[in-house]
Each structure stands twice: as C-alpha cells, then as structure tokens.
PDB file of N, CA and C in Angstrom:
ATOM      1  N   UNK A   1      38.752 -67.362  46.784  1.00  0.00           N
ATOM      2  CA  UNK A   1      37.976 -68.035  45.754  1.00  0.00           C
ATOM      3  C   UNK A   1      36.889 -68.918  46.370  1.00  0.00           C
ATOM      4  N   UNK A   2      37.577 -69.746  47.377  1.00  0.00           N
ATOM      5  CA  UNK A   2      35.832 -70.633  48.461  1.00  0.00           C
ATOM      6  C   UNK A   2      35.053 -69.515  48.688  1.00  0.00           C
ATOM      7  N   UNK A   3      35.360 -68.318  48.963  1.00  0.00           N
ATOM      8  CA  UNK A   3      34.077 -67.766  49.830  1.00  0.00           C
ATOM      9  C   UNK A   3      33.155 -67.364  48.689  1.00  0.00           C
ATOM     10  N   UNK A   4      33.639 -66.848  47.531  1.00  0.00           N
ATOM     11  CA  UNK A   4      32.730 -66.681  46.543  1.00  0.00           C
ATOM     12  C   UNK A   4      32.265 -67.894  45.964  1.00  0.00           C
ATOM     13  N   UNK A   5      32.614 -69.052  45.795  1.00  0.00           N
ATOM     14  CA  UNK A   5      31.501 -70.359  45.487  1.00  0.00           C
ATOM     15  C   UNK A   5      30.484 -70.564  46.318  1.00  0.00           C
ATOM     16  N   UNK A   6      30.989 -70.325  47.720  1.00  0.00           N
ATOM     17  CA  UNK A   6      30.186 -70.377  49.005  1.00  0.00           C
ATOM     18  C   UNK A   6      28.939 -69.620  48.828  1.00  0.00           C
ATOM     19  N   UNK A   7      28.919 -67.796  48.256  1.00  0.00           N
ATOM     20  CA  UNK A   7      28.024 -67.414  48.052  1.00  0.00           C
ATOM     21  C   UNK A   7      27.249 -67.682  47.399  1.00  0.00           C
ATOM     22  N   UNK A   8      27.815 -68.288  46.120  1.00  0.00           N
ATOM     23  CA  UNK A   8      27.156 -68.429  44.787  1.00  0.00           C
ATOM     24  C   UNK A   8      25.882 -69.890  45.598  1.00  0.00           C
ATOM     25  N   UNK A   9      26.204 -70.715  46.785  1.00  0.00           N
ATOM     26  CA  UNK A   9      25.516 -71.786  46.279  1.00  0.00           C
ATOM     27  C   UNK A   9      24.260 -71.598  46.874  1.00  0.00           C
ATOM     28  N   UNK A  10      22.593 -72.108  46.893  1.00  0.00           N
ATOM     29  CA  UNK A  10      21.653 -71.924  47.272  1.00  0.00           C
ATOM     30  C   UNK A  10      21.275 -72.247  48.371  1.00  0.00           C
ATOM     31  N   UNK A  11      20.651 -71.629  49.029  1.00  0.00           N
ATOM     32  CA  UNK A  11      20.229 -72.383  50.243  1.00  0.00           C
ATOM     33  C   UNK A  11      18.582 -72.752  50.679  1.00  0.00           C
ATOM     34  N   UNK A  12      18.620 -73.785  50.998  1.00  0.00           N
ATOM     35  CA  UNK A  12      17.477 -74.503  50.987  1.00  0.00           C
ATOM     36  C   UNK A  12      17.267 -74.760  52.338  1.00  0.00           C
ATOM     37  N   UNK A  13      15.931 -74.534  52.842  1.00  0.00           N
ATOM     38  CA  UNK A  13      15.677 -74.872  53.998  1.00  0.00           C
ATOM     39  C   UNK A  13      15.101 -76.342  54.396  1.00  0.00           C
ATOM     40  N   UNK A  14      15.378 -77.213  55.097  1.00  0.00           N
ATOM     41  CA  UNK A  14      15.209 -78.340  54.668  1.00  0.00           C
ATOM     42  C   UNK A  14      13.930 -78.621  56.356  1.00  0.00           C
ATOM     43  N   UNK A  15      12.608 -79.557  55.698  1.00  0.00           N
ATOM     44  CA  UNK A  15      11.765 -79.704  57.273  1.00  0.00           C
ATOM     45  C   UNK A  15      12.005 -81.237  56.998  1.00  0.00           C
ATOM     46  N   UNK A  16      11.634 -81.867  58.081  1.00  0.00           N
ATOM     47  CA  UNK A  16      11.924 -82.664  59.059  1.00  0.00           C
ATOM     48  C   UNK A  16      10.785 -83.356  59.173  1.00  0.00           C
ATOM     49  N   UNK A  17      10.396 -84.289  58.590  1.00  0.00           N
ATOM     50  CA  UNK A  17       9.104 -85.269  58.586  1.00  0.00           C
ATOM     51  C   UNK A  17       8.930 -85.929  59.508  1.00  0.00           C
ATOM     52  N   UNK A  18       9.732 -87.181  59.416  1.00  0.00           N
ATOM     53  CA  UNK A  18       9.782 -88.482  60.135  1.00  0.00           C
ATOM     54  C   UNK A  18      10.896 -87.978  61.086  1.00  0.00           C
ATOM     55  N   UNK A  19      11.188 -88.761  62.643  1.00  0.00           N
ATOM     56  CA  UNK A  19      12.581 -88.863  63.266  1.00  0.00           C
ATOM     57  C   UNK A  19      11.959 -90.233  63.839  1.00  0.00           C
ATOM     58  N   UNK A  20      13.038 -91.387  63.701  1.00  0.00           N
ATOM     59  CA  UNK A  20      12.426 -92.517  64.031  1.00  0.00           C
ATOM     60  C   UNK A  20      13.917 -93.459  64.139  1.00  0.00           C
ATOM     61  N   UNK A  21      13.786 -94.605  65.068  1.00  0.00           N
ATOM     62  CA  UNK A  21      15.070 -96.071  64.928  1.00  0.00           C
ATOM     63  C   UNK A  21      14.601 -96.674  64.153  1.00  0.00           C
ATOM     64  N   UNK A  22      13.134 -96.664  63.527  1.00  0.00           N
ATOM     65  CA  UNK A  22      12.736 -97.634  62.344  1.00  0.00           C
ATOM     66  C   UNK A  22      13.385 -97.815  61.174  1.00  0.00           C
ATOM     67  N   UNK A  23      13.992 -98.659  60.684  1.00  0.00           N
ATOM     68  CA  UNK A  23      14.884 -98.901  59.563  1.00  0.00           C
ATOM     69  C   UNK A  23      13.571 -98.921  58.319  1.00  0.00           C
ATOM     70  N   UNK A  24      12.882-100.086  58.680  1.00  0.00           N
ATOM     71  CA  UNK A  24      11.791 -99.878  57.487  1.00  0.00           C
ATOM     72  C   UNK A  24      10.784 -99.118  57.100  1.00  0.00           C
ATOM     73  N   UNK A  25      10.679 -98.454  58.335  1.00  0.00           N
ATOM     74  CA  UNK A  25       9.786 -96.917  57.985  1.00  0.00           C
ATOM     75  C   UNK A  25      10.455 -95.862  57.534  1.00  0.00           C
ATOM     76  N   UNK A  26      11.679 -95.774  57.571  1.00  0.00           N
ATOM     77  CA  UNK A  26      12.687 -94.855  56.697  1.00  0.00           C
ATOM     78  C   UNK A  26      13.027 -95.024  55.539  1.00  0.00           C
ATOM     79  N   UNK A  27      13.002 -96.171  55.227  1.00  0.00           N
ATOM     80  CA  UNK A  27      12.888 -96.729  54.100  1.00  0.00           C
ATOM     81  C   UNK A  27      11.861 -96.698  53.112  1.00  0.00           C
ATOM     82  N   UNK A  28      10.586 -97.199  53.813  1.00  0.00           N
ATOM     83  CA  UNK A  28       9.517 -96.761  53.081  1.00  0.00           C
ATOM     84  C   UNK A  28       8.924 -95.621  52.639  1.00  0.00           C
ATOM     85  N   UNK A  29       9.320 -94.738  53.577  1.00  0.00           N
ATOM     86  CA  UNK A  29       8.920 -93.355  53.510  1.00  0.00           C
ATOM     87  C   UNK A  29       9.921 -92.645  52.488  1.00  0.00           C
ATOM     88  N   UNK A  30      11.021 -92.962  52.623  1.00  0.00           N
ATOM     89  CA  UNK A  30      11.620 -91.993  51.600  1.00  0.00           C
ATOM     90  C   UNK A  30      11.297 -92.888  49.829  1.00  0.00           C
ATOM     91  N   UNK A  31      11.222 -94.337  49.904  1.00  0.00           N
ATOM     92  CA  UNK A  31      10.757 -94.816  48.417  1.00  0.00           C
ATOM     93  C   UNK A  31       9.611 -94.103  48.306  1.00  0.00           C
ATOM     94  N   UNK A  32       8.251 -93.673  48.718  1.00  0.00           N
ATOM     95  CA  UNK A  32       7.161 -93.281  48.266  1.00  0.00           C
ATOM     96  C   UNK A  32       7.540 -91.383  48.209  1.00  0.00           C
ATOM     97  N   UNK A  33       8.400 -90.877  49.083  1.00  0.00           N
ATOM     98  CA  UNK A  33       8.691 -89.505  48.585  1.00  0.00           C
ATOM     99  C   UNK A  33       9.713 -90.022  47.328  1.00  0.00           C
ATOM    100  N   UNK A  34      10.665 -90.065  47.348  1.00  0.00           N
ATOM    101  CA  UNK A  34      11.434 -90.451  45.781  1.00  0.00           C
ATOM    102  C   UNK A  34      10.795 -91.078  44.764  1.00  0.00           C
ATOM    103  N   UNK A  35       9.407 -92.220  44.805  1.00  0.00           N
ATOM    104  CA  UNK A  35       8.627 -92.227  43.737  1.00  0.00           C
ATOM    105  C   UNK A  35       7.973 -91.194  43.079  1.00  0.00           C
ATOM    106  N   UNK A  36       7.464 -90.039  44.120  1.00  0.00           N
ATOM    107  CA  UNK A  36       6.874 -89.314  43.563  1.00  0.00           C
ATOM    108  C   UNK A  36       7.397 -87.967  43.293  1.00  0.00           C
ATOM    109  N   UNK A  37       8.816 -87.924  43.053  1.00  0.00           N
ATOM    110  CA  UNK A  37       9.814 -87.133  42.738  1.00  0.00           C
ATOM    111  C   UNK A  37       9.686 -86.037  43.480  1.00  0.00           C
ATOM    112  N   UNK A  38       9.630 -86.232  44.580  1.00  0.00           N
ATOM    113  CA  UNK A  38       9.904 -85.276  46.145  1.00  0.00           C
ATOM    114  C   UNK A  38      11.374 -85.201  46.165  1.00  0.00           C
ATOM    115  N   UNK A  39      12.099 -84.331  46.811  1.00  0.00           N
ATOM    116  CA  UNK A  39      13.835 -84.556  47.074  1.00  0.00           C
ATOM    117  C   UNK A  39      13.210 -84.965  48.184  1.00  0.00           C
ATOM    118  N   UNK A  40      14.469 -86.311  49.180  1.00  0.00           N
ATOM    119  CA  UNK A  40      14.572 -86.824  50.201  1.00  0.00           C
ATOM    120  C   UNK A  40      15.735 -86.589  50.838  1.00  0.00           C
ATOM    121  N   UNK A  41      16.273 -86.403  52.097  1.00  0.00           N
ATOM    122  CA  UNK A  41      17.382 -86.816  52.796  1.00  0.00           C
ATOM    123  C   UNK A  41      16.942 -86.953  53.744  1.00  0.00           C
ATOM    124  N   UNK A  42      18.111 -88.434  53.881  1.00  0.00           N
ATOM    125  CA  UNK A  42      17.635 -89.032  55.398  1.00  0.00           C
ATOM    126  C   UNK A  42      18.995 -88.455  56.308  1.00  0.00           C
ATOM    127  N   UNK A  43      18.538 -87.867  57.417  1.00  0.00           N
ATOM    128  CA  UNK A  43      19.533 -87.572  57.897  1.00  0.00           C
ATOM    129  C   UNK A  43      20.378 -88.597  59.036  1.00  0.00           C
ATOM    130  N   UNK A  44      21.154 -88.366  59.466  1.00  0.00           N
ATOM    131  CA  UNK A  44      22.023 -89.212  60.761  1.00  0.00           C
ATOM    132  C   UNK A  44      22.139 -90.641  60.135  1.00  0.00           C
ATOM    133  N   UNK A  45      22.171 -91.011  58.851  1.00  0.00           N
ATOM    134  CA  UNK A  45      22.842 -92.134  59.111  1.00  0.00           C
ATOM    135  C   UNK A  45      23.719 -92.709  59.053  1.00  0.00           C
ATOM    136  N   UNK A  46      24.963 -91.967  59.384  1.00  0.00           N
ATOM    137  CA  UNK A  46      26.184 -92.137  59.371  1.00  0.00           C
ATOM    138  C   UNK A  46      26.709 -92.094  60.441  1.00  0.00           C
ATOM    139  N   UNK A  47      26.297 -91.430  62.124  1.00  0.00           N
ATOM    140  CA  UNK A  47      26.310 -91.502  62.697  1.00  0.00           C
ATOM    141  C   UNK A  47      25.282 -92.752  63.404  1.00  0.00           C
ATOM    142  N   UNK A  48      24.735 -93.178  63.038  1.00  0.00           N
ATOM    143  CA  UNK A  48      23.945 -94.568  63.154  1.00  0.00           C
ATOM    144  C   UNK A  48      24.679 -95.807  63.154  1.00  0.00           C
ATOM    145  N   UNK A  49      25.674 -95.697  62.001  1.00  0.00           N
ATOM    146  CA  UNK A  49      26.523 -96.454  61.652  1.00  0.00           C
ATOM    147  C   UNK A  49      27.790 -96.332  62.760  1.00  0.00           C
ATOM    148  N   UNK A  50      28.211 -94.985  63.411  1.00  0.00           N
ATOM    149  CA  UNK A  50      29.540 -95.194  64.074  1.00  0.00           C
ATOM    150  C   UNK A  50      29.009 -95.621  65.790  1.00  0.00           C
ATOM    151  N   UNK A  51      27.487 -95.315  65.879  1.00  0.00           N
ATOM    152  CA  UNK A  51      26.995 -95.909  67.088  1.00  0.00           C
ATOM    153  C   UNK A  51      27.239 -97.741  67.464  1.00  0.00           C
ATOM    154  N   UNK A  52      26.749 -97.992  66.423  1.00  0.00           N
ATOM    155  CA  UNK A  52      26.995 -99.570  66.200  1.00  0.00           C
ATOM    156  C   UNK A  52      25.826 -99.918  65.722  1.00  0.00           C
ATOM    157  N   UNK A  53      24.979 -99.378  65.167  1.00  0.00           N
ATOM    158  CA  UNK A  53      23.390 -99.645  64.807  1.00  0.00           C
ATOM    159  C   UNK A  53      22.510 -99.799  65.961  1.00  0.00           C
ATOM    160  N   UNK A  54      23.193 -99.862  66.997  1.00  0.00           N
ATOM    161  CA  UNK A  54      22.227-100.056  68.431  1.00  0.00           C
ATOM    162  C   UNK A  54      20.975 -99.221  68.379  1.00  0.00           C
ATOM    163  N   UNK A  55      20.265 -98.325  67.958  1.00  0.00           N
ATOM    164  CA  UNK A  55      19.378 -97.249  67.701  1.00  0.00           C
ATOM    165  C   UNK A  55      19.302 -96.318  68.789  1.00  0.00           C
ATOM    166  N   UNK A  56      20.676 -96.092  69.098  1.00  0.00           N
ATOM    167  CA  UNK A  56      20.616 -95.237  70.293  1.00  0.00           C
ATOM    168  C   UNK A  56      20.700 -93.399  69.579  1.00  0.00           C
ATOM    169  N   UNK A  57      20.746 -93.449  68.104  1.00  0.00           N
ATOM    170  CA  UNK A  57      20.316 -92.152  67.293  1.00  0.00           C
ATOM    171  C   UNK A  57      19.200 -92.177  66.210  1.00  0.00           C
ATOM    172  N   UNK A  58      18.579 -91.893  66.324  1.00  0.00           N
ATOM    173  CA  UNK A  58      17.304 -91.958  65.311  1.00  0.00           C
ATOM    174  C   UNK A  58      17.587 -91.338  63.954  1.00  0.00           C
ATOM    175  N   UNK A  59      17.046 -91.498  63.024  1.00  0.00           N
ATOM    176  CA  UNK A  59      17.107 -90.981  61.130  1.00  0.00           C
ATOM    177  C   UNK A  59      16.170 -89.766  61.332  1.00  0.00           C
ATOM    178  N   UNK A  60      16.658 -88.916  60.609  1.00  0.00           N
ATOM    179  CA  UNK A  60      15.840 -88.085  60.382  1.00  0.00           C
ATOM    180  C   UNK A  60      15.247 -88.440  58.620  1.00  0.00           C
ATOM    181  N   UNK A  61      13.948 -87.763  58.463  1.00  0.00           N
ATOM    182  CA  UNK A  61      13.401 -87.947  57.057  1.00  0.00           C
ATOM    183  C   UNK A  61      12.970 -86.380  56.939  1.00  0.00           C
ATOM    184  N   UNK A  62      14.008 -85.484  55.951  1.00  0.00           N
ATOM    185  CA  UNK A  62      14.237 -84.427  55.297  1.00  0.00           C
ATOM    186  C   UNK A  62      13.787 -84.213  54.168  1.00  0.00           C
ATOM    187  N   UNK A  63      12.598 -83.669  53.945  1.00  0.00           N
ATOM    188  CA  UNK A  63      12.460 -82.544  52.562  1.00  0.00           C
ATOM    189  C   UNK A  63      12.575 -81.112  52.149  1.00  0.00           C
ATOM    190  N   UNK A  64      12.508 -80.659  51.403  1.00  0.00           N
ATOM    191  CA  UNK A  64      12.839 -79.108  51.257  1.00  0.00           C
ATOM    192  C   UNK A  64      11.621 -78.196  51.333  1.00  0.00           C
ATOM    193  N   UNK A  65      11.518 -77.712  52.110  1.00  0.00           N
ATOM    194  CA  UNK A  65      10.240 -76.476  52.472  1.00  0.00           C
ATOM    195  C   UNK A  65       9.200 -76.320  51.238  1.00  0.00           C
ATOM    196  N   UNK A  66       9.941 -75.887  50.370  1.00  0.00           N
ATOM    197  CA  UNK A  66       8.455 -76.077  48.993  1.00  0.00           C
ATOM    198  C   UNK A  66       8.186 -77.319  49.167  1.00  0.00           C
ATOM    199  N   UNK A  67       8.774 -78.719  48.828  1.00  0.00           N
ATOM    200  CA  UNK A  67       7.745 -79.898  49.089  1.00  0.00           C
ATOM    201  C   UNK A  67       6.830 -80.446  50.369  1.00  0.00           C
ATOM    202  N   UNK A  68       7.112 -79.782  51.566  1.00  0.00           N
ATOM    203  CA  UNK A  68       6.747 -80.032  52.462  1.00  0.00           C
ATOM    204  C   UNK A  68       5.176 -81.007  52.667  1.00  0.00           C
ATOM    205  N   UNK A  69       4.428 -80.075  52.191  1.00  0.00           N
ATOM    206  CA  UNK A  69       3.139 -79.981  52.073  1.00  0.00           C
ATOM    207  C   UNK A  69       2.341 -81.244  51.462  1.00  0.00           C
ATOM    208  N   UNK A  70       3.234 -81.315  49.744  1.00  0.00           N
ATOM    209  CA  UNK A  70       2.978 -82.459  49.236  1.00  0.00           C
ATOM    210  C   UNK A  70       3.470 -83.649  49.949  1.00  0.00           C
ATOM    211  N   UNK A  71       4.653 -83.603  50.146  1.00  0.00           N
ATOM    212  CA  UNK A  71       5.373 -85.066  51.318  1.00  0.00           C
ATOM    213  C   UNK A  71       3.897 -85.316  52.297  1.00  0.00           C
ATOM    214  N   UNK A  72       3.844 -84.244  53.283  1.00  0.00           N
ATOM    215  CA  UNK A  72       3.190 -84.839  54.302  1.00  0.00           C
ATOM    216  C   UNK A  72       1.567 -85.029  53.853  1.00  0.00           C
ATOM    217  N   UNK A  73       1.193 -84.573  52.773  1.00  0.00           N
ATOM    218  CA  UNK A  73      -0.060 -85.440  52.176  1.00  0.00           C
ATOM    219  C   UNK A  73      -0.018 -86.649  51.775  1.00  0.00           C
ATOM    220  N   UNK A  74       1.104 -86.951  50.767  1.00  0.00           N
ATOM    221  CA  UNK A  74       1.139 -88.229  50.579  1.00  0.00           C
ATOM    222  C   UNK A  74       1.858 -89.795  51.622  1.00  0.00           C
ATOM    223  N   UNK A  75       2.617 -89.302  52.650  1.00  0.00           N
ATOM    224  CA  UNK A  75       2.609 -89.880  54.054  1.00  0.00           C
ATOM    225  C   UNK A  75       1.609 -90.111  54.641  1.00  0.00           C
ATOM    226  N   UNK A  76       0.744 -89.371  54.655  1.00  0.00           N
ATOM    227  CA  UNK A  76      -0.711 -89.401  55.279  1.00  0.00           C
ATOM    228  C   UNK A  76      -1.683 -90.353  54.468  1.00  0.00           C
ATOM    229  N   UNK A  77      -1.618 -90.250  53.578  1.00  0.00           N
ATOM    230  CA  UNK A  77      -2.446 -91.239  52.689  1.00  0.00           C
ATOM    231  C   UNK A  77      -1.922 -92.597  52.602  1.00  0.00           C
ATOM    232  N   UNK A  78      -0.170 -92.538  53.050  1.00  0.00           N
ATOM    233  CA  UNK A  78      -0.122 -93.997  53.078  1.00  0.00           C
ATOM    234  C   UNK A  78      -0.251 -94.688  54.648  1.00  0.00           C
ATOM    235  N   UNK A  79      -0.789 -93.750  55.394  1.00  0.00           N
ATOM    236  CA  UNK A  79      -1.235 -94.563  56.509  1.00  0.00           C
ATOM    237  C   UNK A  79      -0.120 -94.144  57.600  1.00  0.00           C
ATOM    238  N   UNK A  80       0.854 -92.645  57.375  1.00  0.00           N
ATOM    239  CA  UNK A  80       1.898 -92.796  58.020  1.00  0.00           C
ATOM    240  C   UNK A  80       1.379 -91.602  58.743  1.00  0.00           C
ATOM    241  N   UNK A  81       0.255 -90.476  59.009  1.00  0.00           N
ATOM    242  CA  UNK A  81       0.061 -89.850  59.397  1.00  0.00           C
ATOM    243  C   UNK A  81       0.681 -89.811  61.363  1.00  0.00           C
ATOM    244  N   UNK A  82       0.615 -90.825  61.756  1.00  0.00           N
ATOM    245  CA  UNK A  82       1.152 -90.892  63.289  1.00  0.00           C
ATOM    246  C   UNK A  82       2.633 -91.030  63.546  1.00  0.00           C
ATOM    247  N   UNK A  83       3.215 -90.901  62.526  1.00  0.00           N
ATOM    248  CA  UNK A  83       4.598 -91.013  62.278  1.00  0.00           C
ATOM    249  C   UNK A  83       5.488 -89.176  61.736  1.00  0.00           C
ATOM    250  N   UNK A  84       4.248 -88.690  61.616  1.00  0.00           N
ATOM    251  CA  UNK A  84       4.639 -87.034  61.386  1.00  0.00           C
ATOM    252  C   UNK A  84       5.045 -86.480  62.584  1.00  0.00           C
ATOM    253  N   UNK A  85       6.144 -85.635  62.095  1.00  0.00           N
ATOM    254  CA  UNK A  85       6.329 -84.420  63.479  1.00  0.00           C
ATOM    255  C   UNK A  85       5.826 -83.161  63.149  1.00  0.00           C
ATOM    256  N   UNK A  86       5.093 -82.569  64.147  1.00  0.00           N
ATOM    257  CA  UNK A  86       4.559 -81.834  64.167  1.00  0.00           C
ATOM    258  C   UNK A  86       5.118 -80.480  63.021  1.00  0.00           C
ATOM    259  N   UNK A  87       3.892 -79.809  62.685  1.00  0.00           N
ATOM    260  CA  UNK A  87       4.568 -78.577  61.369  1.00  0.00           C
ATOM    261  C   UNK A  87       5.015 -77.329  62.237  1.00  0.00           C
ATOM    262  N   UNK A  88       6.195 -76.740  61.617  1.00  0.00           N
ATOM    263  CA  UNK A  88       6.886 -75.961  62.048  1.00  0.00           C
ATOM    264  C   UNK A  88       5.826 -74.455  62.081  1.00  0.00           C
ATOM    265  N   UNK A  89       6.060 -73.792  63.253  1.00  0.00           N
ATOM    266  CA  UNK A  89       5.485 -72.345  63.251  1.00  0.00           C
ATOM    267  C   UNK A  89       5.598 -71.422  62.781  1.00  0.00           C
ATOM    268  N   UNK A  90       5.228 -70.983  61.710  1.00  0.00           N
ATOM    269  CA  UNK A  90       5.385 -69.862  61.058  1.00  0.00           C
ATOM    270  C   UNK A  90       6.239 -68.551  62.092  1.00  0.00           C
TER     271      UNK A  90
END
C-alpha cells in the first residue's frame, strides 16, 4: 500500500537560490519570495540547529523549477543579485 501512495505523489524539482550562514538574509529572502506567493524552502535548518548554530552549515533557499525565474528576478530587484548561485545547465 506505501509504494502505491509513493507513486501517486508528485515530484518537484526544487533549485537552489541562496546558500548562505546569514540568518537575516534567509530570512529576508524567503519573506519577499512568500510575499509574492513563490513556494519557499529553506533547507538545512535543522541540522543548523544540531550543529549548535555555530554556522559551520549554511541554509539553503529552495524554490520549485517553474518559479525559478520569477524568484531570481525579484531577488535581483531587491538588491540581492550577489547573493544568487549560479543557474543550473540545461
């Protein structure tokens, strides 16, 4: 019965915006993607947490391949353009 829910569920390819120890640039960045009803996930921060917060693992900032495009326009317009990782290669 799991393996058929398993099939049933979608899969989404998720890119990779930001990777940063900045607490408030992760922050900011995902309020202005979630204002503008982008999906966000920040990744690793739960492992951030079992490090000790020391920033010895960085956040990832995750959107889903169709938003990509829009995210990293509107990052760019807020001045976060040097904070992008590079776009993935076709």
């Amino acid at each position: 019965m799991a393996a058929a829910i398993r099939d049933r569920t979608p899969h989404v390819t998720m890119i990779e915006l930001i990777r940063t120890n900045d607490l408030v640039l992760i922050g900011f960045a995902e309020s202005l993607l979630a204002g503008a009803d982008i999906p966000v996930l920040v990744a690793d921060n739960h492992i951030s947490v079992m490090e000790g917060m020391i920033g010895a693992f960085p956040r990832r900032l995750l959107v889903p391949e169709d938003h990509a495009r829009q995210a990293r326009r509107l990052l760019v317009d807020a001045g976060l353009a040097h904070e992008l990782r590079d776009e993935p290669r076709p």
